[in-house]
Protein backbone atom coordinates (compact mmCIF):
# COMPACT_ATOMS: atom_id res chain seq x y z
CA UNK A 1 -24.24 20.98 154.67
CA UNK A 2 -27.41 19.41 155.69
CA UNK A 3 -28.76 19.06 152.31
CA UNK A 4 -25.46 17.89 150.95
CA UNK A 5 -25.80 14.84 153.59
CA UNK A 6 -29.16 13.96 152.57
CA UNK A 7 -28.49 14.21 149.07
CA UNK A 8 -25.38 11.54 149.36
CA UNK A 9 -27.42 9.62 151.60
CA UNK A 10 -30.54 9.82 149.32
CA UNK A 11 -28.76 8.10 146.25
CA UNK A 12 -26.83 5.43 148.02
CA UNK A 13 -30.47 4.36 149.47
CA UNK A 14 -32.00 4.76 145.95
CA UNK A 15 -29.11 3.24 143.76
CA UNK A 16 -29.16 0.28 146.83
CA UNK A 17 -32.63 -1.17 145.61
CA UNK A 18 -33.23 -2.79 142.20
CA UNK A 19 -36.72 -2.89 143.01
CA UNK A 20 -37.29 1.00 143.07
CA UNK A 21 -39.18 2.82 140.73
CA UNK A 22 -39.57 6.43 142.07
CA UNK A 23 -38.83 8.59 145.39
CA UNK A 24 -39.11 12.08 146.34
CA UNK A 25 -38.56 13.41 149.69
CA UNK A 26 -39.26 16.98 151.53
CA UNK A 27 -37.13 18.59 153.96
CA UNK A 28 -39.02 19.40 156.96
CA UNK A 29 -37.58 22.80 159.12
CA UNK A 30 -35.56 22.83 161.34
CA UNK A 31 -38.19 24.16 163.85
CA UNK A 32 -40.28 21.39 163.53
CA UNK A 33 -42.69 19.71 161.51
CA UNK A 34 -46.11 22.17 161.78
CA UNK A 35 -49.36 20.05 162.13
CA UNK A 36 -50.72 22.21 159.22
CA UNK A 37 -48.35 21.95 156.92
CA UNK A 38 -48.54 18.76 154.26
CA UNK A 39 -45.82 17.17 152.34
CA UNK A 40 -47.66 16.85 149.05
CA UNK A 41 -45.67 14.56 146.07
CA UNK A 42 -46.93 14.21 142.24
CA UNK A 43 -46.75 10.72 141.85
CA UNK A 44 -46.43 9.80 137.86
CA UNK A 45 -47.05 5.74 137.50
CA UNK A 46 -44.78 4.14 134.79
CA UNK A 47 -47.91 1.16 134.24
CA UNK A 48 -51.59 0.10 134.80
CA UNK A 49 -50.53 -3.34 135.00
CA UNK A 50 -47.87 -4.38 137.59
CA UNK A 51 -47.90 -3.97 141.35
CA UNK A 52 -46.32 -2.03 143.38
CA UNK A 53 -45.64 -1.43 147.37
CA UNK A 54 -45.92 2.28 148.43
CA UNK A 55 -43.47 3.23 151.38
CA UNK A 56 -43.28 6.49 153.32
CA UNK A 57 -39.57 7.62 154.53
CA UNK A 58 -38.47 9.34 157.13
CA UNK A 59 -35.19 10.76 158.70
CA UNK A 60 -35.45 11.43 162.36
CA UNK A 61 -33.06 12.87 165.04
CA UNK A 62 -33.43 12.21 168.83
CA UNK A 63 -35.04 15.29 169.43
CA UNK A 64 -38.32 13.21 167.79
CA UNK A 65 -40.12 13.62 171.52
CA UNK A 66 -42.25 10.12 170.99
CA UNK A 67 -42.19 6.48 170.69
CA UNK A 68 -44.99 6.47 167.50
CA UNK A 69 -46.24 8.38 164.65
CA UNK A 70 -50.02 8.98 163.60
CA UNK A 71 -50.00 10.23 160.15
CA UNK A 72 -52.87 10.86 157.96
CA UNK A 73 -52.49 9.68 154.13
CA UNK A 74 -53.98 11.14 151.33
CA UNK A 75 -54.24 9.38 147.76
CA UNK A 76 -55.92 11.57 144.88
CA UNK A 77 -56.35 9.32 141.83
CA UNK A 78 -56.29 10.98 138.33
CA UNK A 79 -60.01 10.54 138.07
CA UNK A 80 -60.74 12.27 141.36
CA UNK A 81 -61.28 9.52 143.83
CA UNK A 82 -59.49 9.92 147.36
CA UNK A 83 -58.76 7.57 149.72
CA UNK A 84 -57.63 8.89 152.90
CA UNK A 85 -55.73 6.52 155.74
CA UNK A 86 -54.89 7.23 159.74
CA UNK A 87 -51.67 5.36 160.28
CA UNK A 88 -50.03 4.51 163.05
CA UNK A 89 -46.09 3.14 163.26
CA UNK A 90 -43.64 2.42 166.06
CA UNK A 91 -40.71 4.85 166.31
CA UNK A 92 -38.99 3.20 169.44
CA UNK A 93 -38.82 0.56 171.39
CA UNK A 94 -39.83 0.00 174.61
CA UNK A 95 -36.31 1.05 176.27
CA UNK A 96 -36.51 4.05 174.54
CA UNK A 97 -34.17 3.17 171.29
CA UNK A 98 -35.31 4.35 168.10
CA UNK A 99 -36.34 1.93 165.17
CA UNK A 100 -34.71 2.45 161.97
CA UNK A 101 -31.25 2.39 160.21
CA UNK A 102 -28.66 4.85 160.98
CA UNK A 103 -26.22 6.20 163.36
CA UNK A 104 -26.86 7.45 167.11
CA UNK A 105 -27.73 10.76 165.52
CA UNK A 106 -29.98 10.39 162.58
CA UNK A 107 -32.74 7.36 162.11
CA UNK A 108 -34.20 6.34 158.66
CA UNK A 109 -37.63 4.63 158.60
CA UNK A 110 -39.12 2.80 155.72
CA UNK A 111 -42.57 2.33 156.72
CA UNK A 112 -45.51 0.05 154.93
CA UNK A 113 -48.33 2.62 152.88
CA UNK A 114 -49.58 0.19 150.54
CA UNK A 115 -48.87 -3.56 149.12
CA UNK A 116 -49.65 -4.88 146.02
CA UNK A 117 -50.99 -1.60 144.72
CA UNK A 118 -51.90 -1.53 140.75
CA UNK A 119 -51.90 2.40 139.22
CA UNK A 120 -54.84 1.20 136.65
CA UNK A 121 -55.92 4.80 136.49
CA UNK A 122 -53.45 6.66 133.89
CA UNK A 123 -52.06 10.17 134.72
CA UNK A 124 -51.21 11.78 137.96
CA UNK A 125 -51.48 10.55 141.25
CA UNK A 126 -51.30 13.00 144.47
CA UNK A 127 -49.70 11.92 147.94
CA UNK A 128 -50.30 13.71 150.70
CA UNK A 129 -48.54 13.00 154.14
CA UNK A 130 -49.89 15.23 157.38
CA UNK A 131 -48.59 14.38 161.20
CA UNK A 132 -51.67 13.65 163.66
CA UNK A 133 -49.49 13.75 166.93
CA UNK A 134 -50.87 15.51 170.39
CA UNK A 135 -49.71 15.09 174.01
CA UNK A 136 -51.35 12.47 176.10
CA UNK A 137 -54.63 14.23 177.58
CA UNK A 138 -54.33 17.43 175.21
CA UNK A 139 -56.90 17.86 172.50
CA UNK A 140 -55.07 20.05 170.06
CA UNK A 141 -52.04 18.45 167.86
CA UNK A 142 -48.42 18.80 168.69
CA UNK A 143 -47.91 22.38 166.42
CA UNK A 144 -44.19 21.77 165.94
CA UNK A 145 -43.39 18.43 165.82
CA UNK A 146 -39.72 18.09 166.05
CA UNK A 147 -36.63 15.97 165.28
CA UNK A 148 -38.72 14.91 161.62
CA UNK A 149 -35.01 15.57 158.96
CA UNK A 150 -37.35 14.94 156.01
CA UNK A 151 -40.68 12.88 154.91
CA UNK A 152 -41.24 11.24 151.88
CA UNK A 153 -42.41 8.18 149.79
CA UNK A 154 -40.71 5.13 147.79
CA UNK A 155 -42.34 2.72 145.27
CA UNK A 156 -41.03 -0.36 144.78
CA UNK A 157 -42.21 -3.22 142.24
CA UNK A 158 -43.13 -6.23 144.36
CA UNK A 159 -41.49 -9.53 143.63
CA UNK A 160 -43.82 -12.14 142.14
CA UNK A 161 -44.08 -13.75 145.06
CA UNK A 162 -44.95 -10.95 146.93
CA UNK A 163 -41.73 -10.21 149.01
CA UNK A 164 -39.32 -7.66 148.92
């Protein structure tokens, strides 16, 4: 039933937005979210020459224990180079209500990866998305995060004046 939700829910968000060109999301378990595992997505550009923003999506319950998300980002470009980001976004606000669209029981977030991006190399690109969350005052990472649904990534052409 759970996939059959997301599914519906994943095409009315993707037949929503003229602007998208590609998204592919991962279901994370039900247990939680391990800190080794990686949501890893073959990215396949359509051009070299227009831009693009890169958004990563995610569905989140209220058993998501925090009010922000370190992730760490992972780009492998067809000719080998990697660029590799620590991001940070807001999941709540300060009262304690989550950010996103949805209903009281599941969240979606649409969060900023990269504006104005140009593929110019041709072939496949690699995304990699890992969580970086720990306790306050604990060294080690949070194994199982929980209440992450799924995790994945949108591109979207950007509008010639660079809104979307």
């Amino acid at each position: 039933m759970r996939k059959v939700l997301f599914f519906i829910t994943a095409v009315i968000f993707i037949s929503c937005d003229d602007q998208l060109v590609s998204a592919e999301y991962k279901d994370m378990p039900t247990s939680g979210w391990a800190i080794e595992d990686v949501a890893t997505f073959q990215i396949e550009p359509q051009d070299t020459i227009n831009k693009y923003d890169i958004f990563i999506n995610l569905r989140n319950t209220h058993e998501y224990e925090y009010n922000n998300l370190w992730l760490i980002s992972q780009i492998k470009f067809p000719q080998g180079k990697v660029v590799t980001d620590t991001l940070q976004y807001q999941m709540a606000a300060p009262d304690g209500k989550f950010l996103g669209k949805g209903s009281n029981d599941v969240f979606e977030n649409k969060l900023w990866l990269r504006e104005g991006i140009r593929f110019r190399e041709s072939g496949n690109y690699q995304l990699a998305l890992k969580h970086a969350m720990r306790k306050n005052g604990e060294v080690n990472g949070d194994a199982q995060l929980k209440g992450i649904l799924n995790v994945g990534y949108s591109i979207e052409k950007q509008l010639h004046d660079g809104s979307n």
